[in-house]
C-alpha atoms as a PDB file:
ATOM      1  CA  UNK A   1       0.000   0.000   0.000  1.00  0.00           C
ATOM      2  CA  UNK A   2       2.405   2.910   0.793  1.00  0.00           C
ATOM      3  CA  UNK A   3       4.589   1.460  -1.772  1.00  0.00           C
ATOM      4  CA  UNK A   4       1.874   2.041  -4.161  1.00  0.00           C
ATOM      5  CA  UNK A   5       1.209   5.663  -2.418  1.00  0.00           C
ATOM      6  CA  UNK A   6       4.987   6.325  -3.307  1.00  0.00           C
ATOM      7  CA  UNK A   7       4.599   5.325  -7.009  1.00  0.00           C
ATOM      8  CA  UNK A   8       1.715   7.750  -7.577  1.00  0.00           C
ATOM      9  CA  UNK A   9       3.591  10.394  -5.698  1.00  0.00           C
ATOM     10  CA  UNK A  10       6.631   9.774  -8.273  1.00  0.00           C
ATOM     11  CA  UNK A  11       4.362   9.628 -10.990  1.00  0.00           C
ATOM     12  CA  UNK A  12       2.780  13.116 -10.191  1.00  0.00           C
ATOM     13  CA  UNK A  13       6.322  14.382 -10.210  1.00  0.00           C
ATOM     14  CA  UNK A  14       7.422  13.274 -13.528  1.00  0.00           C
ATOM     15  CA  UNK A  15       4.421  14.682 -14.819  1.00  0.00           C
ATOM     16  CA  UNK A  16       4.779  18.029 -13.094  1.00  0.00           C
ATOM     17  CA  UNK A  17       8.646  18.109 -14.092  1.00  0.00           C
ATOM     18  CA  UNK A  18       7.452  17.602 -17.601  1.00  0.00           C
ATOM     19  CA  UNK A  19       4.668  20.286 -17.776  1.00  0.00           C
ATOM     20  CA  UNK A  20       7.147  22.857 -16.191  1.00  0.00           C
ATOM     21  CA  UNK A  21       9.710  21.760 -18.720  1.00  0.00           C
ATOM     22  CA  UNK A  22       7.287  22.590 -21.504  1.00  0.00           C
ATOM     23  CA  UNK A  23       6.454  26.122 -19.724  1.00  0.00           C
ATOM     24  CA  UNK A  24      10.149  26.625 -19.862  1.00  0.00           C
ATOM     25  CA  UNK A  25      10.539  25.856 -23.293  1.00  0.00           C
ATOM     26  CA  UNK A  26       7.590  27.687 -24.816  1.00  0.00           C
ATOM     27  CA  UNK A  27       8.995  30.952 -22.808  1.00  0.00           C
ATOM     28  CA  UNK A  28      11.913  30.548 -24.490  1.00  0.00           C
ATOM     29  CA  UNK A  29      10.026  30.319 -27.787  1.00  0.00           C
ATOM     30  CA  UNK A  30       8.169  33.143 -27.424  1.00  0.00           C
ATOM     31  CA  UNK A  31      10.727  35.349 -25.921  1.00  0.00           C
ATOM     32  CA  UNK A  32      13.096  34.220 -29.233  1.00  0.00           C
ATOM     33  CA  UNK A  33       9.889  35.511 -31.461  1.00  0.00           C
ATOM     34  CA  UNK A  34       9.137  38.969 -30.157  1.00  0.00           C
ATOM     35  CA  UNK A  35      12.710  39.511 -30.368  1.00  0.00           C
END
């Protein structure tokens, strides 16, 4: 059970890690274009 609780916790992680990563890169993107 909590190692199932720690998989889901991981899980959220990754997929927060990987949404801020694509925040990241479209900042760059649009930063690049109004220049």
């Amino acid at each position: 059970m909590l190692a199932d609780y720690y998989k889901q916790q991981k899980s959220k992680r990754q997929i927060i890690e990987a949404v801020n990563s694509q925040i990241k890169n479209f900042n760059l993107i649009s930063r690049l274009r109004k220049i």
